[in-house]
N, C-alpha and C. Protein backbone atom coordinates (compact mmCIF):
# COMPACT_ATOMS: atom_id res chain seq x y z
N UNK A 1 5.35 10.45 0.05
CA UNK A 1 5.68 9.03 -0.01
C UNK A 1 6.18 8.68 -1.41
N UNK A 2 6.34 7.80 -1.47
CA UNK A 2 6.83 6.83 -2.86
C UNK A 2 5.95 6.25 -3.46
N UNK A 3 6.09 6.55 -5.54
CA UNK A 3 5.31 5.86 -6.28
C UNK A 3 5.15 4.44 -6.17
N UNK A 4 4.08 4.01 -7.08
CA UNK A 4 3.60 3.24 -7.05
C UNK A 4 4.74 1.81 -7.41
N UNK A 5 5.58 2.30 -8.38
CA UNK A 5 6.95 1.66 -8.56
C UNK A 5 7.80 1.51 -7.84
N UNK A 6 7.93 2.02 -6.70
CA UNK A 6 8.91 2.22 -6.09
C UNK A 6 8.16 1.09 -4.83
N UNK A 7 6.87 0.85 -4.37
CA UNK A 7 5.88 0.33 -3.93
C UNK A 7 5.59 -0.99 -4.20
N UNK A 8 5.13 -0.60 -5.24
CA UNK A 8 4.78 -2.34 -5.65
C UNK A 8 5.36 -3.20 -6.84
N UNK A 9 5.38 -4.38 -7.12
CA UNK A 9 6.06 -4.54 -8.41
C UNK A 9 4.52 -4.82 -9.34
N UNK A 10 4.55 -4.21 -9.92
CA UNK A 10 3.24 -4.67 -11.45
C UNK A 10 3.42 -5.99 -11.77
N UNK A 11 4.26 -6.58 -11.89
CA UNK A 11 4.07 -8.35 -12.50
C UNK A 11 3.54 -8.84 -11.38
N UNK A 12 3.82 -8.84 -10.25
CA UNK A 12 3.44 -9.34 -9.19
C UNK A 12 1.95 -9.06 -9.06
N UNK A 13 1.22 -7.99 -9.01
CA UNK A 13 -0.20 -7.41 -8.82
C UNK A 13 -0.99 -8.34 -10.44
N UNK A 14 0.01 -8.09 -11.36
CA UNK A 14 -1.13 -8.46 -12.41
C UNK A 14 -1.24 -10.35 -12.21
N UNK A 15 -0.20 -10.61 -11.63
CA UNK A 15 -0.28 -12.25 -11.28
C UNK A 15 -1.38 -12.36 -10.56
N UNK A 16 -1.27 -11.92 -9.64
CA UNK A 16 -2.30 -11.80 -8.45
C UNK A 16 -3.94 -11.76 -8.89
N UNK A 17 -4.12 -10.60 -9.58
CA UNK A 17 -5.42 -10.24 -10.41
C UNK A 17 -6.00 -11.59 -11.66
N UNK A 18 -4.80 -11.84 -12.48
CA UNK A 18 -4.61 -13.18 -12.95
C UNK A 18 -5.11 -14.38 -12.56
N UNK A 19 -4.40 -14.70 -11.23
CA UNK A 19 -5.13 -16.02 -10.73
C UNK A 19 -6.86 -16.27 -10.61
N UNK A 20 -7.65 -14.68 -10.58
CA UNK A 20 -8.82 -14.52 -10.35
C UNK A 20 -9.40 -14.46 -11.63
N UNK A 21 -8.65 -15.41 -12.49
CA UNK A 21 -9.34 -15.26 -14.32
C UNK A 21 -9.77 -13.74 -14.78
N UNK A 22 -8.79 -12.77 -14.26
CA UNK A 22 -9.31 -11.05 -14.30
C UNK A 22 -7.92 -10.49 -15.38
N UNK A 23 -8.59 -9.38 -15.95
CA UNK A 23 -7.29 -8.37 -16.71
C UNK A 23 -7.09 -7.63 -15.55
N UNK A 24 -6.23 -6.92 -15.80
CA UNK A 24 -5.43 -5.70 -14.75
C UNK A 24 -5.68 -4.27 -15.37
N UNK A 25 -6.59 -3.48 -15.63
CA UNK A 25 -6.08 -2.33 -16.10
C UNK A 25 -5.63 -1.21 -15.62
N UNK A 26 -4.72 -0.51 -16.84
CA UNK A 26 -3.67 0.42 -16.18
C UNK A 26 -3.54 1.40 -14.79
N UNK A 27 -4.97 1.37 -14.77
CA UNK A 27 -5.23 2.58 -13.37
C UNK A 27 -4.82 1.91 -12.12
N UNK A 28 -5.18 0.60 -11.73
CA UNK A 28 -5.14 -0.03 -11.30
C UNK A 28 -3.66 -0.01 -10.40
N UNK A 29 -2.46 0.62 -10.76
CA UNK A 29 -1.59 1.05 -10.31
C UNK A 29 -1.18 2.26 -9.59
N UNK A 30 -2.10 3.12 -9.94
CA UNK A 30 -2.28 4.32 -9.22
C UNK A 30 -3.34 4.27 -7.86
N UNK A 31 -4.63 3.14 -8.33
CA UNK A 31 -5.58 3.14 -7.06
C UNK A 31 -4.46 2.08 -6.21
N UNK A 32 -3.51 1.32 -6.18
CA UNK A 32 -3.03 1.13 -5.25
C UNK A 32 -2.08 1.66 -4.81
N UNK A 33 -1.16 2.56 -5.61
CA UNK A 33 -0.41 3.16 -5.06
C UNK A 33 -1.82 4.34 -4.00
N UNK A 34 -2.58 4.46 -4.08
CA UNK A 34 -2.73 5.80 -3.27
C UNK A 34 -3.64 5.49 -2.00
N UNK A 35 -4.03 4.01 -2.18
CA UNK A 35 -4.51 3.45 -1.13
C UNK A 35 -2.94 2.88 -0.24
N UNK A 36 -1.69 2.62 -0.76
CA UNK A 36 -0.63 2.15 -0.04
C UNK A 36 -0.02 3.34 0.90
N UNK A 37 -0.41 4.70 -0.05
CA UNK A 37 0.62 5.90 0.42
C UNK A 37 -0.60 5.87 1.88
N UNK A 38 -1.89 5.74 1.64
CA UNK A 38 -2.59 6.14 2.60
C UNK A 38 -2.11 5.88 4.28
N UNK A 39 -2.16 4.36 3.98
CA UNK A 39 -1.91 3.36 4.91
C UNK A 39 -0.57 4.11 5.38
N UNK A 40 0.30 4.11 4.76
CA UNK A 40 1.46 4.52 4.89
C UNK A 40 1.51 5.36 6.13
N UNK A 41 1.19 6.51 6.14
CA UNK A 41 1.36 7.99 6.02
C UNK A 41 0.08 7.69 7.73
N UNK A 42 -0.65 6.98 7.49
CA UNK A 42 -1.91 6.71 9.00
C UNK A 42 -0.81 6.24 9.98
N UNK A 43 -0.05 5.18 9.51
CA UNK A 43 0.71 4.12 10.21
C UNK A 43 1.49 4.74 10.93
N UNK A 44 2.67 5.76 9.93
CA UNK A 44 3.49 6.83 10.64
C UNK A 44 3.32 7.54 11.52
N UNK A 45 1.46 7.97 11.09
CA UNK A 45 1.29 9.26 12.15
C UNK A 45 1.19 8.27 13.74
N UNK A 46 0.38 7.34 13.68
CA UNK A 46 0.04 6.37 14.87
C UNK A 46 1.32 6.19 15.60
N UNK A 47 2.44 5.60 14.81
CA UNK A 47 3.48 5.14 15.68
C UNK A 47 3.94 6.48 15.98
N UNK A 48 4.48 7.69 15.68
CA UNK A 48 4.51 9.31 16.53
C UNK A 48 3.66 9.45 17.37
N UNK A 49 2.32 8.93 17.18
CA UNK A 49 1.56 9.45 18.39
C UNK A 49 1.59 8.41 19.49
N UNK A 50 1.73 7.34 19.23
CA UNK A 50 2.15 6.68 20.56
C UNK A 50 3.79 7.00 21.06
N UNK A 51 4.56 7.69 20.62
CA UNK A 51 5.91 7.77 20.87
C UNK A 51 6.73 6.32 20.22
N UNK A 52 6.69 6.04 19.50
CA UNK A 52 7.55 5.24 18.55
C UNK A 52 8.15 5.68 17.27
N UNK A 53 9.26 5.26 16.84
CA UNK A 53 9.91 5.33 15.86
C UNK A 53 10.01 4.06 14.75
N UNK A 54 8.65 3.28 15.43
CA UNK A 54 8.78 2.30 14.14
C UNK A 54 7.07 2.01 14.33
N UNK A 55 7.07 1.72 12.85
CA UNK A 55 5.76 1.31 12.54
C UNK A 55 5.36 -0.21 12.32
N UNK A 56 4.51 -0.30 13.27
CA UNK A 56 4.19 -2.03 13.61
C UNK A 56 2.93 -2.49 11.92
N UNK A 57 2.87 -3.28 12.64
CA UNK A 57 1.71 -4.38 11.83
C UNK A 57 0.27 -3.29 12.16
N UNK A 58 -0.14 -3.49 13.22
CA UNK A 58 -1.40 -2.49 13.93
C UNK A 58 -1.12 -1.28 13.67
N UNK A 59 -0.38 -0.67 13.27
CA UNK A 59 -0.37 1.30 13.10
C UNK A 59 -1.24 1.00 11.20
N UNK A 60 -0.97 0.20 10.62
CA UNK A 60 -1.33 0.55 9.45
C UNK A 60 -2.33 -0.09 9.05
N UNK A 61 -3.14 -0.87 9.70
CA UNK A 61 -4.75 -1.32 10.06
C UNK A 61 -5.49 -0.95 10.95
N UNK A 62 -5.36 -0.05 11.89
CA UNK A 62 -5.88 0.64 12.77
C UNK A 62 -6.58 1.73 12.16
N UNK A 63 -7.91 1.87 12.73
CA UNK A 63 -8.96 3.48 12.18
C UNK A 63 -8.79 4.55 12.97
């Protein structure tokens, strides 16, 4: 899958973290990139295993 840059934008996440009167530190980009690739990569396999070629809303919240 694709980094965390390629993924998410950092101004956007540290805004986010921000509004919660919080700092952002640096790791913080990697634990979401690897929780995103996760999702990712579940979602894909789900929509193949039902026979689809696209990945819904439910393939990448589904256990």
């Amino acid at each position: 899958m694709a980094n965390a840059s390629d993924l998410c934008v950092k101004s956007k996440i540290k805004e986010a973290i921000k509004t919660q009167e919080l700092n952002c530190a640096g790791d913080v980009f990697d634990a979401l990139d690897s929780v995103i690739n996760t999702c990712l990569t579940q979602g894909a396999a789900r929509a193949k295993a039902n026979g689809r070629k696209t990945v819904k809303g439910h393939d990448i919240f589904a256990s």
